[in-house]
Structures are given as structure tokens and as C-alpha cells.
Protein backbone atom coordinates (compact mmCIF):
# COMPACT_ATOMS: atom_id res chain seq x y z
CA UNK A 1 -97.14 41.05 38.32
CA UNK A 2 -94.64 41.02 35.45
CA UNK A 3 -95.13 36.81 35.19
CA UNK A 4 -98.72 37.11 35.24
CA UNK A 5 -100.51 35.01 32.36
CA UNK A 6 -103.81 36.39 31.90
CA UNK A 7 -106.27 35.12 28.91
CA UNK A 8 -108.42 36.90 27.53
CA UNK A 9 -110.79 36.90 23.92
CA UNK A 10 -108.71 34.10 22.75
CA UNK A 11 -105.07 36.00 23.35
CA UNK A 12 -102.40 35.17 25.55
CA UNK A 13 -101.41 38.38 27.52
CA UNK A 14 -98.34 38.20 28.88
CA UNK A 15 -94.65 40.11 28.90
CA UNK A 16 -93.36 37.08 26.85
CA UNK A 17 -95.96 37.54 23.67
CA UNK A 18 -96.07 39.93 21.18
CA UNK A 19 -99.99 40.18 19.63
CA UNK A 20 -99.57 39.48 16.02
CA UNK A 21 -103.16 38.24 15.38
CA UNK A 22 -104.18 38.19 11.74
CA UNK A 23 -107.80 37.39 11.10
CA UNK A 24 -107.25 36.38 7.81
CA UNK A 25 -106.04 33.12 8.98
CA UNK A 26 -108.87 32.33 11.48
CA UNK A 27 -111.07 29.74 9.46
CA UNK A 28 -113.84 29.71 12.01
CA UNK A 29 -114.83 28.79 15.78
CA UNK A 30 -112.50 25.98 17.51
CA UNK A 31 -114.84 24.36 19.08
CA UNK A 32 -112.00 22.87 21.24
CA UNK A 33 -108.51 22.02 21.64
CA UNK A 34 -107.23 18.40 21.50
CA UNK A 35 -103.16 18.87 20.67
CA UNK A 36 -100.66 21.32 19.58
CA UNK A 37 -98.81 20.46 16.68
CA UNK A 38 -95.13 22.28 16.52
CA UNK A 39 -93.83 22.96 13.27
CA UNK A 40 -91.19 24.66 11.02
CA UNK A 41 -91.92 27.29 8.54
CA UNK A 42 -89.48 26.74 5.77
CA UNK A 43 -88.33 30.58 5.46
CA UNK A 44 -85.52 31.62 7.24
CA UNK A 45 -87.51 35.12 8.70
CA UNK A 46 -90.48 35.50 10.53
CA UNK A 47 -91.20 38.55 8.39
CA UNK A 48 -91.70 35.82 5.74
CA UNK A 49 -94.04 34.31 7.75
CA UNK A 50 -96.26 37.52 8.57
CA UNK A 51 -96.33 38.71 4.99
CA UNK A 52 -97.58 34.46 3.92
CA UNK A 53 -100.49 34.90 6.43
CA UNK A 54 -102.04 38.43 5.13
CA UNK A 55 -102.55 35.97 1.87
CA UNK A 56 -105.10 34.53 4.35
CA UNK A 57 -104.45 30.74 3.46
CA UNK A 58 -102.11 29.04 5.86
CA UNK A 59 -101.11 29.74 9.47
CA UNK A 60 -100.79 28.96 12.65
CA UNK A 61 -101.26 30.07 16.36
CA UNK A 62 -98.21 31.05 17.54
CA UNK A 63 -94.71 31.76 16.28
CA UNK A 64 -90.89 31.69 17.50
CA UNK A 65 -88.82 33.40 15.97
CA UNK A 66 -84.70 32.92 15.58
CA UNK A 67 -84.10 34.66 18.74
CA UNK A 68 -87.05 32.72 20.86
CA UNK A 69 -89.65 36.09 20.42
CA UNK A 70 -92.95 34.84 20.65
CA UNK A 71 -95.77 36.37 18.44
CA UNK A 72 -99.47 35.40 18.66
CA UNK A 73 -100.76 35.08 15.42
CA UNK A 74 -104.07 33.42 15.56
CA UNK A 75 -106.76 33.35 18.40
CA UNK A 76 -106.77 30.00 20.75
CA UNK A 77 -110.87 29.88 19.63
CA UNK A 78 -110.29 30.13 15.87
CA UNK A 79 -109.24 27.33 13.63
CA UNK A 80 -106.17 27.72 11.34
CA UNK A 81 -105.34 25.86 8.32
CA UNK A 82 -101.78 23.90 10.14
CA UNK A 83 -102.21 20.30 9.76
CA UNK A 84 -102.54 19.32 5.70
CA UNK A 85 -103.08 15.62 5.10
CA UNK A 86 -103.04 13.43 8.62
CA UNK A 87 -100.91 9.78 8.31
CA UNK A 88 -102.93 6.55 9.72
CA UNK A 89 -102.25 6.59 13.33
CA UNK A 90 -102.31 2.97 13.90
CA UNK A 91 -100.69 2.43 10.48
CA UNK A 92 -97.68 4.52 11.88
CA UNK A 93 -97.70 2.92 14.99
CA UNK A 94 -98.13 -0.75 13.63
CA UNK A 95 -101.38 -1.27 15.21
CA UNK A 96 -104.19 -1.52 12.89
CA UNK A 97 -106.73 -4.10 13.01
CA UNK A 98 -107.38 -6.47 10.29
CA UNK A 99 -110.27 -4.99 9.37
CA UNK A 100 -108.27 -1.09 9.75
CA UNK A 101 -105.19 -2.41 7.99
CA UNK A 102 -107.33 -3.50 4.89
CA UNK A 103 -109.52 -0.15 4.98
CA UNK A 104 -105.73 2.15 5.40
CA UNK A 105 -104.53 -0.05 2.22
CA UNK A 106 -107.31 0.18 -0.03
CA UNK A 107 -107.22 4.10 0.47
CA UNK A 108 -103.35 4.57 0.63
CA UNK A 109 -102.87 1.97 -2.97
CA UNK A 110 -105.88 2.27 -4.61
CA UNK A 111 -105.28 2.22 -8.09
CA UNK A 112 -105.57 5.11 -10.79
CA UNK A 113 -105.78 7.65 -8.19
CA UNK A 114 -102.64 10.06 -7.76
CA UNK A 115 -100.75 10.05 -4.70
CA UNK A 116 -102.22 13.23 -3.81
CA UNK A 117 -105.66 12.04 -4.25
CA UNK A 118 -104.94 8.87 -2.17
CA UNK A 119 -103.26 11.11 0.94
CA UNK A 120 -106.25 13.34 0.76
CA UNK A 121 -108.66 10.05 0.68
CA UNK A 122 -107.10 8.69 3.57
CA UNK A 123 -106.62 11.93 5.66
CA UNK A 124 -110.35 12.60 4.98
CA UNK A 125 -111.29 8.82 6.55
CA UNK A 126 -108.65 9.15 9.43
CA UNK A 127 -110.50 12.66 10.41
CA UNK A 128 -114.17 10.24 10.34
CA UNK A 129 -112.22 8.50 13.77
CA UNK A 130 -111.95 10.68 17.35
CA UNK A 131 -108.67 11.75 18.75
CA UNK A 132 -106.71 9.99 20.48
CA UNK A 133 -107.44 7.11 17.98
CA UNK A 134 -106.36 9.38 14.80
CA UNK A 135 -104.09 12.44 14.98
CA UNK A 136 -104.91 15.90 15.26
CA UNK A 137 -106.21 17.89 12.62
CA UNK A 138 -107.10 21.78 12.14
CA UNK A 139 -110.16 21.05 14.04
CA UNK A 140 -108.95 20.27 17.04
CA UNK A 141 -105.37 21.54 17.52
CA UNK A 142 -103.33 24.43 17.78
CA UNK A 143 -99.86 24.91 15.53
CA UNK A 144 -96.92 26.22 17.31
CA UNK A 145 -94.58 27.53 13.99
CA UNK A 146 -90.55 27.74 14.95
CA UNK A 147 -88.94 30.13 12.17
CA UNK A 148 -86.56 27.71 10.10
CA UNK A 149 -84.88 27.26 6.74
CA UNK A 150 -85.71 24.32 4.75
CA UNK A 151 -83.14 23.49 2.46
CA UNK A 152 -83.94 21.91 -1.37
CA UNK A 153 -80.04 20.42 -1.32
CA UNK A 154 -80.69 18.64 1.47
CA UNK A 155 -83.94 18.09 2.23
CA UNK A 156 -84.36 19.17 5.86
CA UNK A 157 -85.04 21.93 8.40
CA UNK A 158 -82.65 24.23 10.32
CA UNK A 159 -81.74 23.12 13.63
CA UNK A 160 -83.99 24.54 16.13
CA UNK A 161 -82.34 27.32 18.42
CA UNK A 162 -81.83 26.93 22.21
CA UNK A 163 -83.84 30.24 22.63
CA UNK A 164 -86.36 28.75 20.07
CA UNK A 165 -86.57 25.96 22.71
CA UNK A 166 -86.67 27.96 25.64
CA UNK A 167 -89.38 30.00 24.36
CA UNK A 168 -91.29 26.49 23.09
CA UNK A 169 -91.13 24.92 26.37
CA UNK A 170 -92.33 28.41 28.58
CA UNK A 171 -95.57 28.43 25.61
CA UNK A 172 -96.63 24.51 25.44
CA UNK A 173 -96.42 24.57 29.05
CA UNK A 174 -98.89 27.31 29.28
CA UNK A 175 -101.13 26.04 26.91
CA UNK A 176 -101.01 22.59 28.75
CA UNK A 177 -102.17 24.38 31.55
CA UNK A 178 -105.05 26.24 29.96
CA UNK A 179 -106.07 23.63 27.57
CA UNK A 180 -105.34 20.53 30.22
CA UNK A 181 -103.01 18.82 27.74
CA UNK A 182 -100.42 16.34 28.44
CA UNK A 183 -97.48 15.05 26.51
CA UNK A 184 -98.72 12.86 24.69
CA UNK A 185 -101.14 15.70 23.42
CA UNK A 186 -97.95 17.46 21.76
CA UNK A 187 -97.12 16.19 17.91
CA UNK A 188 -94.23 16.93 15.52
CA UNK A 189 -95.74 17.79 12.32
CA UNK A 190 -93.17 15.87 10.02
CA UNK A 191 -94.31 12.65 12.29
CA UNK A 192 -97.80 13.17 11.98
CA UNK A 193 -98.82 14.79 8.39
CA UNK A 194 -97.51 13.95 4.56
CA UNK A 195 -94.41 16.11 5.15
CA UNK A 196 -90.56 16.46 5.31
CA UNK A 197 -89.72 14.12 8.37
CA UNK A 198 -87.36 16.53 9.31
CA UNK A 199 -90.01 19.52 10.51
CA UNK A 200 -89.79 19.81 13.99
CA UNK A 201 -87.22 16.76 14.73
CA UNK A 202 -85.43 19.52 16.64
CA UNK A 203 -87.99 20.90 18.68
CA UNK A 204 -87.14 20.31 22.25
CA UNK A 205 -90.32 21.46 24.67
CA UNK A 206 -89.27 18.90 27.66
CA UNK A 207 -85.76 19.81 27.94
CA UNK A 208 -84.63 22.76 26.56
């Protein structure tokens, strides 16, 4: 049957996805999947995208390009370098603890460190916690990328495409059903990482 998803070695098989896997951006087993995290890749061409991951340093599972194409990129058992630096989920959500609150300050404003060094401090003690109680991080999560411009003069990310959409909604569905995720298991990375806000505010999986 045309519609037929069928799994198998990690891939998706399926009309709908093209295999683009690149090993050199598998960083090891996933031992298992937690969340996806949909993001935005800053270039305006998927090409751009392709020819970043044979560097072997950053990538992602999947990616959309501008006219909703799917591409496999990375195996659903192999961990990719997506997430960066992770935000305090109860800082974000205004519901530390006392005792959290003081432990999320004293990393995020400790003094002589750069801000880079104090992100990296306090992504490294969020990642001590277990998910749901943190947010997800390379290991445990899959990235979803959606081909997008960032622009400088601005500061924010292309609008994400209905076909972008389309395609997003038909893949985090299927991946909800293999990985028995839920909504709340699906993250913007601008919300939930040290990056432009804007990445993925457009991204529309429920309702495209």
C-alpha cells in the first residue's frame, strides 16, 4: 500500500520521505526518545543544510524543506547534536522551588563567569534532572529542522510554509505514534534552548 509506514533500522520508509541519512551526524546510540524538538535552520535552502551536516557537527533527524519535501537525515536510534544549551524549565514556567530558584540563580548570575559559561553551567545542571521536570536535550529527543531564513536586520525566522506545516503535522504525528508521544512531548526550540525566540514560532503541527 502506497500509505504504508513501515520502520525499519532506524528509517522511516514511506512515499512521503526521501532517505538523506548522513552518519556523520549520528553521535551515538539513543537510548530512547522523550520529545521532538522542531526547529529552523537559518539558511534559506535545504542544500545548505545537507552540505552543514557532511561537516559532521550539527544536525538533526528530519528536514522540510520550502515546498513541505521531507528528507531523513539522521537515524531515530542515533543521537544528533539539536538542542545546544537547555533554559530552566521551572524557571520559564515560574515554578521553581525555593530551594530550585536559589540553585537556577546562583548558576544563571554567578559572578566572573561569561554568559556563555553560565548558560552552559546551568544547561549542564538542568540535564542532572529527568524529563518531564527539565526539557529535552540531545539525549533524549529527536529535531525536526523546517528550512528558513533568519534575518540579521531583523532578528527572526521566515514564516513557516503551509506545505512546511502540512508535511510537519503528517511526520510528528507518525513519530507520536511510534515513539508514544503526546503534545506536550513536542517543543519549539526558540522556547526551550538559549536561542532566537523566533525559531519555530511558526510551526503549526496541530492545525496546519
Amino acid at each position: 500500500m502506497a500509505d504504508e509506514i513501515v520502520w525499519s533500522g532506524g528509517k522511516l520508509i514511506h512515499a512521503r520521505v526521501t532517505d538523506k541519512v548522513n552518519s556523520k551526524i549520528e553521535k551515538g546510540t539513543l537510548a530512547g526518545v522523550n520529545a521532538i524538538v522542531v526547529h529552523q535552520t537559518g539558511a534559506a535552502t535545504a542544500q545548505s543544510s545537507f552540505s552543514s551536516y557532511d561537516a559532521g557537527l550539527n544536525g538533526a533527524h528530519f528536514l522540510i524543506d520550502t515546498d513541505g519535501a521531507i528528507y531523513q537525515t539522521a537515524r531515530i536510534d542515533q543521537k544528533c547534536w539539536h538542542v545546544g544549551n537547555i533554559r530552566s524549565r521551572c524557571n520559564e514556567m515560574k515554578a521553581c522551588d525555593t530551594d530550585a530558584l536559589k540553585a537556577v540563580n546562583a548558576l544563571l548570575f554567578k559572578k566572573g563567569e561569561s554568559y556563555s559559561a553560565r548558560i552552559k553551567s546551568l544547561s549542564q545542571h538542568e540535564a542532572g534532572k529527568a524529563y518531564p521536570v527539565r526539557y529535552p536535550i540531545n539525549e533524549d529527543s529527536l529535531g525536526i529542522e523546517i528550512v528558513g531564513e533568519f534575518s540579521a536586520k531583523s532578528q527572526t525566522y521566515a514564516t513557516v510554509s503551509k506545505d512546511q506545516n502540512t508535511s510537519l503535522s503528517w511526520l510528528v504525528g507518525v513519530l507520536e505514534t511510534k515513539l508514544v508521544l503526546d503534545a506536550d512531548d513536542i517543543y519549539r526550540h526558540g522556547s526551550i534552548a538559549y536561542k532566537q525566540a523566533s525559531e519555530g514560532s511558526t510551526a503549526n503541527w496541530t492545525n496546519p
